[in-house]
C-alpha atoms as a PDB file:
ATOM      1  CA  UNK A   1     109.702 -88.217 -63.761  1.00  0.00           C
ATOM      2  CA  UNK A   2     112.720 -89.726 -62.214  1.00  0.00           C
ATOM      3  CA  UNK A   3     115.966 -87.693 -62.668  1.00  0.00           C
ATOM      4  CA  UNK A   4     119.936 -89.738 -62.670  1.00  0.00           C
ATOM      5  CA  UNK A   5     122.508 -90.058 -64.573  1.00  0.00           C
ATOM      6  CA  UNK A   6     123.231 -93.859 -65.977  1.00  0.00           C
ATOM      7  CA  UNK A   7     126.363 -94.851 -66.973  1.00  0.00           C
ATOM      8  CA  UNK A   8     126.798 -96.971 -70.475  1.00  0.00           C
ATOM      9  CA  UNK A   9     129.693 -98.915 -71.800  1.00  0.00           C
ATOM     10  CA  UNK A  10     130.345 -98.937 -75.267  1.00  0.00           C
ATOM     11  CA  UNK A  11     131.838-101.428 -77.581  1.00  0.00           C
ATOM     12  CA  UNK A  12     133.667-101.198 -80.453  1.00  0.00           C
ATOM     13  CA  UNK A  13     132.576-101.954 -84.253  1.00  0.00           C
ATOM     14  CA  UNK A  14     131.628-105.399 -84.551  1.00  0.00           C
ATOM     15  CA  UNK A  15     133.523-107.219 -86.667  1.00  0.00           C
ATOM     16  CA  UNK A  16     132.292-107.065 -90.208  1.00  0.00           C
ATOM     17  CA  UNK A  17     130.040-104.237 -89.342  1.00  0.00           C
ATOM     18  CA  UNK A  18     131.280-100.977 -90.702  1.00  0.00           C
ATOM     19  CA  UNK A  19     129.886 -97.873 -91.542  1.00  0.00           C
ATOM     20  CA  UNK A  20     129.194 -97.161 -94.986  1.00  0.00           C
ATOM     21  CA  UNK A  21     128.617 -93.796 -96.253  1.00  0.00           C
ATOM     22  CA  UNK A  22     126.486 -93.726 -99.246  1.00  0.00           C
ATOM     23  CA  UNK A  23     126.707 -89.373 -99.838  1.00  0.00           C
ATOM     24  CA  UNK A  24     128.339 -86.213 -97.793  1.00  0.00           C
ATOM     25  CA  UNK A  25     125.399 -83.984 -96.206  1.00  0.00           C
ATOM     26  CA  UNK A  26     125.161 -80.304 -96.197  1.00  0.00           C
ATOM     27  CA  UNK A  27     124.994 -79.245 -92.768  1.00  0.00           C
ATOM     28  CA  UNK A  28     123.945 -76.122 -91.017  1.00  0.00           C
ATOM     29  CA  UNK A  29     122.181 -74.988 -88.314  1.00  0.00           C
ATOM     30  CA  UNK A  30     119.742 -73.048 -86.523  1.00  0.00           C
ATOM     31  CA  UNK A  31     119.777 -71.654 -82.835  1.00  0.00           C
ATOM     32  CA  UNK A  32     117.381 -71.164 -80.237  1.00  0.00           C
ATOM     33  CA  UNK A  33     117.801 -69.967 -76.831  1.00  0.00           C
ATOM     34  CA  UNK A  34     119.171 -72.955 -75.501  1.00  0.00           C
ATOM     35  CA  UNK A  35     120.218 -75.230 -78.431  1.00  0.00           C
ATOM     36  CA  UNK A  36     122.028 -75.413 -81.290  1.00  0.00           C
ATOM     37  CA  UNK A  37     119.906 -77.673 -83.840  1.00  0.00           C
ATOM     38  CA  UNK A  38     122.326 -79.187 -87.289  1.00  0.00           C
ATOM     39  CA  UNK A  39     119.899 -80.216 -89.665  1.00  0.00           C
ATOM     40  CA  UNK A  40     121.263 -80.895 -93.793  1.00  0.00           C
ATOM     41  CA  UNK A  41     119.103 -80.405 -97.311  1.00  0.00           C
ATOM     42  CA  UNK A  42     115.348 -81.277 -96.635  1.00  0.00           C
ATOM     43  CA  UNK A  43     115.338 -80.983 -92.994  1.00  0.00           C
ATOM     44  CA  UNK A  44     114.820 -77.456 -92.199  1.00  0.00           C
ATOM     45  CA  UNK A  45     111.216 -78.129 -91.239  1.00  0.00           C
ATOM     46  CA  UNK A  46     112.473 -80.690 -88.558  1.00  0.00           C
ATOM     47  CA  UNK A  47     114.822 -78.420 -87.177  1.00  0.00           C
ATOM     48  CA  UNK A  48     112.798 -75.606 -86.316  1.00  0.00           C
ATOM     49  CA  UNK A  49     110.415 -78.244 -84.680  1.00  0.00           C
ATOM     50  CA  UNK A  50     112.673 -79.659 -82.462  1.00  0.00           C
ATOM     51  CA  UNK A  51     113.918 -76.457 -81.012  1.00  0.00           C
ATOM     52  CA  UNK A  52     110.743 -75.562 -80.121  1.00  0.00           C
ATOM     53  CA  UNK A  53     110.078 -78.325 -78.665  1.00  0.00           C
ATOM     54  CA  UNK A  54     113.041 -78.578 -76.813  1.00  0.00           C
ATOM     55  CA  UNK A  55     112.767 -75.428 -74.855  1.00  0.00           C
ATOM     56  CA  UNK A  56     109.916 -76.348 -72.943  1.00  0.00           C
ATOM     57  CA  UNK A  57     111.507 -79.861 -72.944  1.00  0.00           C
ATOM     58  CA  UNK A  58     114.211 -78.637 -71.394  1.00  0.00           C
ATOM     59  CA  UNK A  59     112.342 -76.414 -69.050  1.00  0.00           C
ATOM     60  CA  UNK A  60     110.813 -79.077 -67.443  1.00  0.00           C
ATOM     61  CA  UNK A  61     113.607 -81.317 -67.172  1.00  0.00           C
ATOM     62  CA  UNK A  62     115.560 -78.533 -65.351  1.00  0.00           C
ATOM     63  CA  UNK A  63     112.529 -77.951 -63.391  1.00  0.00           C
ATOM     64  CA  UNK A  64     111.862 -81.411 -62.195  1.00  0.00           C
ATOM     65  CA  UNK A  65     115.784 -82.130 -61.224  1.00  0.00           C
ATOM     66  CA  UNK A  66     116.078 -79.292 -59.693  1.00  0.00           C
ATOM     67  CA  UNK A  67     118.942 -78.472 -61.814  1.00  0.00           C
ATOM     68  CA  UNK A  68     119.824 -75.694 -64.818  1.00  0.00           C
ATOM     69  CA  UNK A  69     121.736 -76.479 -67.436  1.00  0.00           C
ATOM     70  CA  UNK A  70     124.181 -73.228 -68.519  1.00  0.00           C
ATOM     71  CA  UNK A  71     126.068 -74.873 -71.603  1.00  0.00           C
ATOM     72  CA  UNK A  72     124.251 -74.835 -74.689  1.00  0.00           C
ATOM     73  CA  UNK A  73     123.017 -78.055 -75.991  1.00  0.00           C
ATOM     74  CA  UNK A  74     123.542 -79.728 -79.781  1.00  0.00           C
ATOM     75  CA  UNK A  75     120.663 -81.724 -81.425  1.00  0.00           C
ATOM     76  CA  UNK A  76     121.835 -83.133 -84.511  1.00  0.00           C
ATOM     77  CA  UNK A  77     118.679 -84.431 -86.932  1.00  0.00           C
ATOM     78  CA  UNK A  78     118.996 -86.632 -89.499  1.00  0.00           C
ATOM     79  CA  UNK A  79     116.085 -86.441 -91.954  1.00  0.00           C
ATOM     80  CA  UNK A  80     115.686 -90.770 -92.266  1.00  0.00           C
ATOM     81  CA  UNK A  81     116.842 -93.891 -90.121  1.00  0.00           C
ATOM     82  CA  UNK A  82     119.268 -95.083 -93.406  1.00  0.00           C
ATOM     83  CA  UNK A  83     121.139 -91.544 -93.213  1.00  0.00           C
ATOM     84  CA  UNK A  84     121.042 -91.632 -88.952  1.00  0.00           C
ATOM     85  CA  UNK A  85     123.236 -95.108 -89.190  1.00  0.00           C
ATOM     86  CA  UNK A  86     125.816 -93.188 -91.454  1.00  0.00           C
ATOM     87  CA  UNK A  87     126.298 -90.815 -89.229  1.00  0.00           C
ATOM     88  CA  UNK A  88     130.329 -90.141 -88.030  1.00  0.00           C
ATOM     89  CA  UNK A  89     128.905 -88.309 -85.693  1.00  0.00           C
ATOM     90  CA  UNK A  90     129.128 -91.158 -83.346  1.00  0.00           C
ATOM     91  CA  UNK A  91     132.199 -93.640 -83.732  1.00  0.00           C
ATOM     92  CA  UNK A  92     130.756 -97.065 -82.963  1.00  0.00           C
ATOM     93  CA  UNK A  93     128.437 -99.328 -85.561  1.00  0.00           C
ATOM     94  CA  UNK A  94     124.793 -98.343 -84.397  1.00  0.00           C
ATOM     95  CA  UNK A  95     122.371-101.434 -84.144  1.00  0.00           C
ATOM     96  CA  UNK A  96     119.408-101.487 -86.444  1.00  0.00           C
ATOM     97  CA  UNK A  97     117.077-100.592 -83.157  1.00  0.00           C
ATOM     98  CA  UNK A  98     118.784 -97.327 -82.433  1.00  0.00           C
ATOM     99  CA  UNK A  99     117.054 -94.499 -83.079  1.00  0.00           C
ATOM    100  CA  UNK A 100     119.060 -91.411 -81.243  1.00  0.00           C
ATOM    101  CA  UNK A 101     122.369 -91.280 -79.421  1.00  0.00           C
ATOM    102  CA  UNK A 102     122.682 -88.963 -76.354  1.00  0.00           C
ATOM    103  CA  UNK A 103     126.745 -87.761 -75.643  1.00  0.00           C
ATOM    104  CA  UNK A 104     126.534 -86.791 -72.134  1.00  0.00           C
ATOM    105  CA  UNK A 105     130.279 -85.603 -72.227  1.00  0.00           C
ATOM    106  CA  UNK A 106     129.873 -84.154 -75.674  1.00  0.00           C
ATOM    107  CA  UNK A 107     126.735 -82.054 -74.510  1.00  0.00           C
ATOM    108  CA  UNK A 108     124.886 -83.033 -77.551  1.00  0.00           C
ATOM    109  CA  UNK A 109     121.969 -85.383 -78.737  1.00  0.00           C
ATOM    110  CA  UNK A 110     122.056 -87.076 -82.219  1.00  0.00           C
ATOM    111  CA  UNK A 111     118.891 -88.493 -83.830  1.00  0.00           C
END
């Protein structure tokens, strides 16, 4: 495992391309020792797997770098890809191939 930070530019909204929201979500969330993990109606499940998967995740990434992480970290799940690219979350238009936006600044991952 290689460890280093990469830097990414992002564009704006491409013209014509705007978000559409098609319904409001219900958020809450669930903690773990590390993580705070939003998750909305239906995704409970998903939630409490990805915290406990991200603990050991985490572990090892903090391991490997050599480096700990004291802040705690957001995951935000969406339960499908179609309610992911409605997300406000993030502000630009997401591309159809996106899958999960990581916010270095924000300290917070959004899938």
């Amino acid at each position: 495992m290689t460890c280093g930070i990469a830097t990414l530019h992002g564009q704006s909204t491409p013209y014509g391309k705007n978000k559409v929201q098609y319904r409001e979500f219900n958020w809450r969330y669930i903690q773990s020792e590390h993580f705070d993990v939003y998750y909305y109606d239906g995704g409970k499940e998903l939630a409490d797997f990805t915290a406990e998967v991200a603990e050991p995740a985490l572990a090892s990434i903090q391991k490997t770098c050599h480096f700990d992480i004291t802040d705690r970290i957001t995951i935000i799940i969406h339960n499908s890809h179609n309610d992911f690219q409605q997300t406000n979350a993030v502000g630009e238009y997401l591309p159809e191939g996106v899958g999960g936006v990581t916010e270095l600044l924000k300290n917070r991952v959004i899938l």
